[in-house]
Protein backbone atom coordinates (compact mmCIF):
# COMPACT_ATOMS: atom_id res chain seq x y z
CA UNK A 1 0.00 0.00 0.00
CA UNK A 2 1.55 3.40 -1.12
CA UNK A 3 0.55 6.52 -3.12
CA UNK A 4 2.93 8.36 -3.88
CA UNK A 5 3.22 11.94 -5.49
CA UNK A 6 6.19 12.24 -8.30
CA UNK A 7 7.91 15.61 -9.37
CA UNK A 8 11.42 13.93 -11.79
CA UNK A 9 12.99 11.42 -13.88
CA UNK A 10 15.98 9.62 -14.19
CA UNK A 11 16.90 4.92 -15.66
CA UNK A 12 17.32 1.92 -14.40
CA UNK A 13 19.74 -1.31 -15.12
CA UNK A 14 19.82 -4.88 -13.87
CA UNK A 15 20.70 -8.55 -13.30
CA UNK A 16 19.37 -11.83 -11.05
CA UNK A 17 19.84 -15.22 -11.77
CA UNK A 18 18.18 -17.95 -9.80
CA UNK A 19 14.20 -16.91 -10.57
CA UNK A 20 14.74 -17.21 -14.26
CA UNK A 21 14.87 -20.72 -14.77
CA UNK A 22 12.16 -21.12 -12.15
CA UNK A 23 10.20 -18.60 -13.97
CA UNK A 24 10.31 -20.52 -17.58
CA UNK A 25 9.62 -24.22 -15.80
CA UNK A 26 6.58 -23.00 -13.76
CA UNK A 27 4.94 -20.75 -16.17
CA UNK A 28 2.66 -23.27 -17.66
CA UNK A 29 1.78 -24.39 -14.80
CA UNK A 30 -0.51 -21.22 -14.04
CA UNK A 31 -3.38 -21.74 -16.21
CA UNK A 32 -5.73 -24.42 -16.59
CA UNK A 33 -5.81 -26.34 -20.23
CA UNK A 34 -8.28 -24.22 -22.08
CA UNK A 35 -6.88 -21.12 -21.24
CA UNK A 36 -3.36 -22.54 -21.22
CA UNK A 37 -4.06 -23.49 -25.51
CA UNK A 38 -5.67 -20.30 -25.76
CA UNK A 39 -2.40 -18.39 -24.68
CA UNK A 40 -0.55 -20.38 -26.91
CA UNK A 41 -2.66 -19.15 -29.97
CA UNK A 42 -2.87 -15.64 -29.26
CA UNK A 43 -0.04 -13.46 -30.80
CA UNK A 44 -0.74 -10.38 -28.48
CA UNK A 45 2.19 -9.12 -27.05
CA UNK A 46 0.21 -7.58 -24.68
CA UNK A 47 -0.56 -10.27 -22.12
CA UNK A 48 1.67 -12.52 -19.75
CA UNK A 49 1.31 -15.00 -16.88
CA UNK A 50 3.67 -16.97 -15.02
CA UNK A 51 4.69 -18.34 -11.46
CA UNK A 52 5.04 -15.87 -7.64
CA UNK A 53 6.16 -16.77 -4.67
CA UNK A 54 5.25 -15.08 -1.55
CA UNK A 55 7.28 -12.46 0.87
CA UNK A 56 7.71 -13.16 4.52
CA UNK A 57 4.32 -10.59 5.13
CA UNK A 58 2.12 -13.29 2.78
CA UNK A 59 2.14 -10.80 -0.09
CA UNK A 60 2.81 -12.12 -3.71
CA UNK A 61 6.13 -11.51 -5.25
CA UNK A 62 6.17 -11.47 -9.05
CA UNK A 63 9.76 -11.34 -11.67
CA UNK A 64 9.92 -7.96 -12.91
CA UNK A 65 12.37 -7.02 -15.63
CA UNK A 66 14.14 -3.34 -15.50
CA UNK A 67 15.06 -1.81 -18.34
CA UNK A 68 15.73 -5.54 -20.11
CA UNK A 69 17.39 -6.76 -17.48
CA UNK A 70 16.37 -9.01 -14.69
CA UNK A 71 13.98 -10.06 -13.29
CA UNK A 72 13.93 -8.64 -9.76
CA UNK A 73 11.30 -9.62 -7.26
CA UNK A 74 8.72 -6.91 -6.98
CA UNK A 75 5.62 -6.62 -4.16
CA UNK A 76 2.26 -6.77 -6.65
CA UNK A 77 0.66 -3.72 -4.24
CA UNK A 78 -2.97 -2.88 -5.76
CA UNK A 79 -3.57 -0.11 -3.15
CA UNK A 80 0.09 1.73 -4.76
CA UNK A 81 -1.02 4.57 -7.69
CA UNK A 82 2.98 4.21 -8.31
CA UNK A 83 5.45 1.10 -8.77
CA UNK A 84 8.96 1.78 -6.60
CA UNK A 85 12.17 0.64 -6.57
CA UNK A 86 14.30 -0.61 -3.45
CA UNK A 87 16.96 1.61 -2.37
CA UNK A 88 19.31 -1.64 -2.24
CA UNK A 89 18.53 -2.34 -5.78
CA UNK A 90 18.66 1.19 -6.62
CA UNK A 91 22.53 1.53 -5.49
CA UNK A 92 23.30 -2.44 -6.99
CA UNK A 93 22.46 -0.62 -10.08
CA UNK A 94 24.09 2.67 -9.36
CA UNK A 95 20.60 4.23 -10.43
CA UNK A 96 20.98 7.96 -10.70
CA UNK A 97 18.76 10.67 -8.35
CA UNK A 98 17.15 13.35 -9.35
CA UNK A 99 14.56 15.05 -7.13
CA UNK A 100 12.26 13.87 -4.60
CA UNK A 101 8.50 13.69 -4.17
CA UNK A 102 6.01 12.54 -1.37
CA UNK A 103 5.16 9.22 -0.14
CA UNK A 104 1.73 8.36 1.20
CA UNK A 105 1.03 5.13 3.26
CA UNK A 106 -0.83 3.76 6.32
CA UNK A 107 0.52 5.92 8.87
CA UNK A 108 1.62 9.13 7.36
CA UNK A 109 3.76 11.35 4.75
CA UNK A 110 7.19 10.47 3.81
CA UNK A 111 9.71 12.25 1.44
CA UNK A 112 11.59 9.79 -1.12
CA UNK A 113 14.08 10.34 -3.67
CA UNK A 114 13.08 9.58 -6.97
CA UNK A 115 14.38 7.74 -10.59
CA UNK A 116 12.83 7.26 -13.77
CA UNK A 117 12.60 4.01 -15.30
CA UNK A 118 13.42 3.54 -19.03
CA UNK A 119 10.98 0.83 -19.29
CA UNK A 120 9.45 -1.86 -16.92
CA UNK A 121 8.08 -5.24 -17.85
CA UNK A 122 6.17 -8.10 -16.69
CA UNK A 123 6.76 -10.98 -19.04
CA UNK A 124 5.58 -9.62 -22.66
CA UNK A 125 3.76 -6.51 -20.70
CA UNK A 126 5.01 -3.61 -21.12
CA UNK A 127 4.44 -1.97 -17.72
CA UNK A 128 6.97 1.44 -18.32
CA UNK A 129 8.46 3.68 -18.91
CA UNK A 130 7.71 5.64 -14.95
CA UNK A 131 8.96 7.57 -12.86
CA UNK A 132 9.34 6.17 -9.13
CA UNK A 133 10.32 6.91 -5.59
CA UNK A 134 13.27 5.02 -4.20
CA UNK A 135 12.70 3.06 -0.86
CA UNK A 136 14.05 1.73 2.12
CA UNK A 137 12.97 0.20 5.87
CA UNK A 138 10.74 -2.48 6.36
CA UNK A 139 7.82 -1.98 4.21
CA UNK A 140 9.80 -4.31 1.31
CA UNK A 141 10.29 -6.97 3.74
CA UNK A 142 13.58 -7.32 1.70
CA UNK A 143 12.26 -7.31 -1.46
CA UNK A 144 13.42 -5.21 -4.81
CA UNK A 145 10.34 -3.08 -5.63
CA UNK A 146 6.35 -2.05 -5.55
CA UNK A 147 4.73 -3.75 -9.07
CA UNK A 148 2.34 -0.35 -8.58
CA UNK A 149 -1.13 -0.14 -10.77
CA UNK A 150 0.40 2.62 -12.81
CA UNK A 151 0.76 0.21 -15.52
CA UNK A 152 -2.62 -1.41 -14.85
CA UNK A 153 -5.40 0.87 -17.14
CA UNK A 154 -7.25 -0.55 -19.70
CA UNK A 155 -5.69 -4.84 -18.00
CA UNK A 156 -7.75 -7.22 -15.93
CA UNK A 157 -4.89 -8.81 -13.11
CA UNK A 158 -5.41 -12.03 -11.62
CA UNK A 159 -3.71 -13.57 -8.60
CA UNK A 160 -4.03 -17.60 -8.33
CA UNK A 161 -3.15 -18.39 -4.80
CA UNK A 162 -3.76 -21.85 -4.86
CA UNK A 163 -1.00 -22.14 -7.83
CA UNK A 164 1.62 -19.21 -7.16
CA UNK A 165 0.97 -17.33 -10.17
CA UNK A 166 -0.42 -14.30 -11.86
CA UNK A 167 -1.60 -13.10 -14.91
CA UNK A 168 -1.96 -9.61 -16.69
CA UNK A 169 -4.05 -9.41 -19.56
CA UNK A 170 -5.92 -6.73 -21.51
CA UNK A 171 -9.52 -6.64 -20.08
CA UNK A 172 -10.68 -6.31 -23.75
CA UNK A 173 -11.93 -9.58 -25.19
CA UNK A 174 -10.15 -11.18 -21.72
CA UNK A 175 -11.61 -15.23 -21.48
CA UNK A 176 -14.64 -15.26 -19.14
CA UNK A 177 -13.83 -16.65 -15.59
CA UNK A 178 -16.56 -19.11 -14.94
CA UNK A 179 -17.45 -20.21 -12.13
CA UNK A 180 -15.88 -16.75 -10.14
CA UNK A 181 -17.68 -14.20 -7.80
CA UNK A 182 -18.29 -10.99 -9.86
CA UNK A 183 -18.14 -7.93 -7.82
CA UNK A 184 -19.40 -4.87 -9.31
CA UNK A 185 -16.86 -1.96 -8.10
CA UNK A 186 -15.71 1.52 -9.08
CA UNK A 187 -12.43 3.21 -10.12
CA UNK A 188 -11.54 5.81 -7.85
CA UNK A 189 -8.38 8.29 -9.05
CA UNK A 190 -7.84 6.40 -11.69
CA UNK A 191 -6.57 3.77 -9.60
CA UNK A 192 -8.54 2.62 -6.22
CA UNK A 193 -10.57 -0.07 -6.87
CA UNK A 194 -13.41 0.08 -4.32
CA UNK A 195 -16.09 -2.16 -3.88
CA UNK A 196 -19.22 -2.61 -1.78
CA UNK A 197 -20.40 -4.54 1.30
CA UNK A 198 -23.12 -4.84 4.21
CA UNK A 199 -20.72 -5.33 7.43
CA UNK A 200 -23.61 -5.83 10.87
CA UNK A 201 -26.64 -3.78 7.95
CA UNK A 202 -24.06 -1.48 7.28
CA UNK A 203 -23.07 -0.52 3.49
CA UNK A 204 -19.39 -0.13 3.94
CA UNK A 205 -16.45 0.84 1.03
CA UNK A 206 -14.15 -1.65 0.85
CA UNK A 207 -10.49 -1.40 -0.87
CA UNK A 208 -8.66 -4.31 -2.46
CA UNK A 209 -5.14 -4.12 -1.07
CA UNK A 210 -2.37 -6.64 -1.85
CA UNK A 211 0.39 -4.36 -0.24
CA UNK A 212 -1.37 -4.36 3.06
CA UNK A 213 -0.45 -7.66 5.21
CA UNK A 214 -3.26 -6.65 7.54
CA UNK A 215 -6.84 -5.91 6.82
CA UNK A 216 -7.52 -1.97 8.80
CA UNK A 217 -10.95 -0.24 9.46
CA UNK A 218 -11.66 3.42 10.00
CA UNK A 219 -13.49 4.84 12.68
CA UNK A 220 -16.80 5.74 10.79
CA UNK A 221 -17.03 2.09 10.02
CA UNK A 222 -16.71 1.38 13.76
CA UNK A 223 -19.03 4.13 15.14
CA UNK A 224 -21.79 2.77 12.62
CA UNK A 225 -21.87 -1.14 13.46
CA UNK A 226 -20.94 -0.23 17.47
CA UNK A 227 -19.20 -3.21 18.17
CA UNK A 228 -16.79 -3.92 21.04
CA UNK A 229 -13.13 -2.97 20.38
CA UNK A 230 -10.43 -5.56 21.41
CA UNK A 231 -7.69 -4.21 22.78
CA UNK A 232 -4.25 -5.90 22.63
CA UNK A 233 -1.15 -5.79 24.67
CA UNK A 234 1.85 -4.00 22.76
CA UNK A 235 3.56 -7.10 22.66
CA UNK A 236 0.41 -9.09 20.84
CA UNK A 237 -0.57 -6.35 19.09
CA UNK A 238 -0.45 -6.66 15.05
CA UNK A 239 2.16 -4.54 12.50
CA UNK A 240 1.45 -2.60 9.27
CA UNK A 241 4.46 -1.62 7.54
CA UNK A 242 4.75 1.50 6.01
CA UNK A 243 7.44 3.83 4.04
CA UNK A 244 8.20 5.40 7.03
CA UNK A 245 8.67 3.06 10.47
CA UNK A 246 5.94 -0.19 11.21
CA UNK A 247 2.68 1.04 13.15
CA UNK A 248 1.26 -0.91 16.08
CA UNK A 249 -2.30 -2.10 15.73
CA UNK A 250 -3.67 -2.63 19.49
CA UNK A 251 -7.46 -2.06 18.45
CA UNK A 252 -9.22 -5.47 16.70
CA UNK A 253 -12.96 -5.61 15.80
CA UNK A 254 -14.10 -9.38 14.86
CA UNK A 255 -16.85 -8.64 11.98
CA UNK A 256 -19.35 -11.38 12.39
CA UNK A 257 -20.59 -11.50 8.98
CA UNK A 258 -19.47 -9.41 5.88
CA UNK A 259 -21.92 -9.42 2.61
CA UNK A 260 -20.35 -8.51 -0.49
CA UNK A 261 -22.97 -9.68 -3.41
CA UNK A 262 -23.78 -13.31 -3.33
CA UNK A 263 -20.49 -13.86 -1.11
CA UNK A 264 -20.70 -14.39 3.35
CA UNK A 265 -17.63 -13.79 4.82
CA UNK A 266 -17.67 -14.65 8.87
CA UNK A 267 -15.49 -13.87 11.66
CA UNK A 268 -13.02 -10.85 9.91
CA UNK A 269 -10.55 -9.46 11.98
CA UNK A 270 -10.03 -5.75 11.43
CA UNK A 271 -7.90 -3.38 12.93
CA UNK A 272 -8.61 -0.25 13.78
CA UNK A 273 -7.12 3.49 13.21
CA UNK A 274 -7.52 6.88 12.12
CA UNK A 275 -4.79 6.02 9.54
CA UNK A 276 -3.77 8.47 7.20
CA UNK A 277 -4.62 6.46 3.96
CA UNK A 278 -8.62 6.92 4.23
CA UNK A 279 -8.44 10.96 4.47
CA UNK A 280 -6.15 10.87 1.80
CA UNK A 281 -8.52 8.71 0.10
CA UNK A 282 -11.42 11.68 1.08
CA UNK A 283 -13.26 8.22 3.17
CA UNK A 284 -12.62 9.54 6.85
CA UNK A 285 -16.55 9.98 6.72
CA UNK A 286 -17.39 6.89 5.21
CA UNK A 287 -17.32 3.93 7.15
CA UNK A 288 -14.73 1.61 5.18
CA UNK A 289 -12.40 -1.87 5.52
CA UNK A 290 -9.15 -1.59 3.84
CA UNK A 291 -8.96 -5.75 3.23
CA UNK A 292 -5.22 -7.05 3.05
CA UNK A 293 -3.92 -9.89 2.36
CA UNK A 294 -4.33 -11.97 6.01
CA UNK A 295 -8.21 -11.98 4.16
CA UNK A 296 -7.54 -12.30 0.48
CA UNK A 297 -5.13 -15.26 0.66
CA UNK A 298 -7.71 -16.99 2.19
CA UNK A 299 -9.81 -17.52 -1.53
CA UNK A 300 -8.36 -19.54 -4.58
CA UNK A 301 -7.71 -16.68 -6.19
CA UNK A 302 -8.61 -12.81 -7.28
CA UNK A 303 -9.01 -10.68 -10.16
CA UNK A 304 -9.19 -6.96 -10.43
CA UNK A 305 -10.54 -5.83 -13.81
CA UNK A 306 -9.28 -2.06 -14.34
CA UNK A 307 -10.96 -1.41 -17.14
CA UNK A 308 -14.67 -1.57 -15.19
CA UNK A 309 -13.63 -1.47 -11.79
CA UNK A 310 -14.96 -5.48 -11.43
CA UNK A 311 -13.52 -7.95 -8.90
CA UNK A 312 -13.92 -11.40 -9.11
CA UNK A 313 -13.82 -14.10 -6.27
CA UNK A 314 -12.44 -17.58 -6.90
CA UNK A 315 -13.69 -19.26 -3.92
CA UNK A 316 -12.95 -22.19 -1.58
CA UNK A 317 -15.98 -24.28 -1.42
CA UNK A 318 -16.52 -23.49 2.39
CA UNK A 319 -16.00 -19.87 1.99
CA UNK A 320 -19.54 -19.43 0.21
CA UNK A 321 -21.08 -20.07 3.52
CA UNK A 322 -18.15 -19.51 5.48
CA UNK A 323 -15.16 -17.41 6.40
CA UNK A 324 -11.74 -16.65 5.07
């Protein structure tokens, strides 16, 4: 999860070894049969799947290739507006500076040097060229980079949990995904996907956040379904990691039942904050559940279609009357 606000340019260069030949074996692996012959056939340059792995946080890791060279392991974040680069990598590659811009996330503002990538790629996807803010501390978990939505408009992304993979595709003539959960959502600033449930009889926004390793709730969403707050010792209280330093979450609410469309999901933990993200966001007022990936792990799989703003739900068979 990170917005960030750019003001400069600047290139990129790289190099990595082991994930390649993982990358080429597992590929086909990531799609059923149908699909899988239907790739095959289709000359489009403009689509690509292939094989993730997952950071220490639970959040997927997908190759990324910088400038040609690569591929790096990059954080898919769908709550970022901008992909970013590690500072780590960033000096491997003696990447030139040049300016600085600001850094929204969870917590607060940050201020991050910035670099402008030549071009950026995901398989045959042409992701770049963008300019990026240059990080450090423990939001990357160690990791080379942010795989932002920037490059997202107009592409339907889909992350398979149950088989490690992803898939970025243009939502234009994309293959139907039978037997999913549709979602009918909107696109905020070009970018937010948000969606809408009935948490306790109340409607409540809710953002689709593969950065986030915790699912948060805002205080409008708490005053409207009054339940009891949970308060945690510091020492078993949860951590959302940020651009700046990690924030302490002491305050859980367990959601007894979320409705989103046909879909019953029991028995959410949230945690709870005035965090910075939702007024940025303008939601302060609206009672809203950032959900993160302790929740969306818990289905097959998702996809975000940014063309219409649609989610789909690839469920677990219990999870239709269940919980995640």
């Amino acid at each position: 999860m990170l917005w960030a606000e750019m003001k400069s340019l600047v290139s990129l260069v790289a190099l990595s070894a082991l994930w390649c030949a993982w990358v080429a074996s597992a590929a086909a692996e990531c799609l059923d049969a149908p699909d899988l012959a239907a790739y095959e056939a289709q000359a489009t340059p403009n689509a690509a799947y292939g094989p993730t792995e997952a950071d220490r946080l639970g959040r997927v890791v997908a190759p990324v290739h910088i400038n040609g060279a690569g591929p790096f392991r990059f954080i898919v974040d769908t709550g970022a507006n901008r992909s970013a680069v590690s500072q780590g990598l960033a000096e491997r590659l003696g990447l030139t500076l040049d300016g600085s811009g600001e850094v929204h996330s969870v917590h607060g503002v940050s201020i991050a040097p910035l670099t402008r990538v030549d071009s950026m790629n995901y398989g045959d996807v042409a992701l770049g060229p963008a300019t990026m803010p240059v990080l450090s501390g423990p939001m990357l978990a160690g990791e080379q980079g942010l795989l932002g939505v920037d490059g997202m408009q107009g592409r339907r992304l889909r992350m398979d949990f149950d088989r490690n993979c992803i898939e970025i595709i243009p939502s234009r003539g994309a293959p139907r995904l039978r037997n999913w959960v549709r979602v009918d959502g909107e696109l905020r600033f070009g970018h937010l996907v948000v969606i809408r449930a009935i948490i306790n009889g109340v409607r409540t926004n809710l953002l689709i956040d593969t950065g986030s390793n915790t699912s948060l709730a805002n205080f409008a969403l708490r005053d409207a379904i009054g339940l009891r707050i949970q308060r945690r010792a510091r020492g078993g209280a949860a951590v959302a990691y940020t651009a700046g330093d990690p924030v302490l979450l002491p305050d859980m609410m367990l959601l007894p039942r979320i409705r989103i469309g046909e879909l019953n999901i029991r028995n959410v933990r949230a945690y709870l904050g005035d965090f910075h993200i939702f007024r940025l966001w303008s939601m302060q007022d609206e009672p809203t559940l950032l959900v993160g990936m302790d929740l969306l792990s818990q289905s097959r799989a998702i996809a975000i279609d940014y063309a219409t703003g649609e989610v789909y739900f690839r469920l677990r068979d219990q999870l239709r009357v269940s919980t995640f």
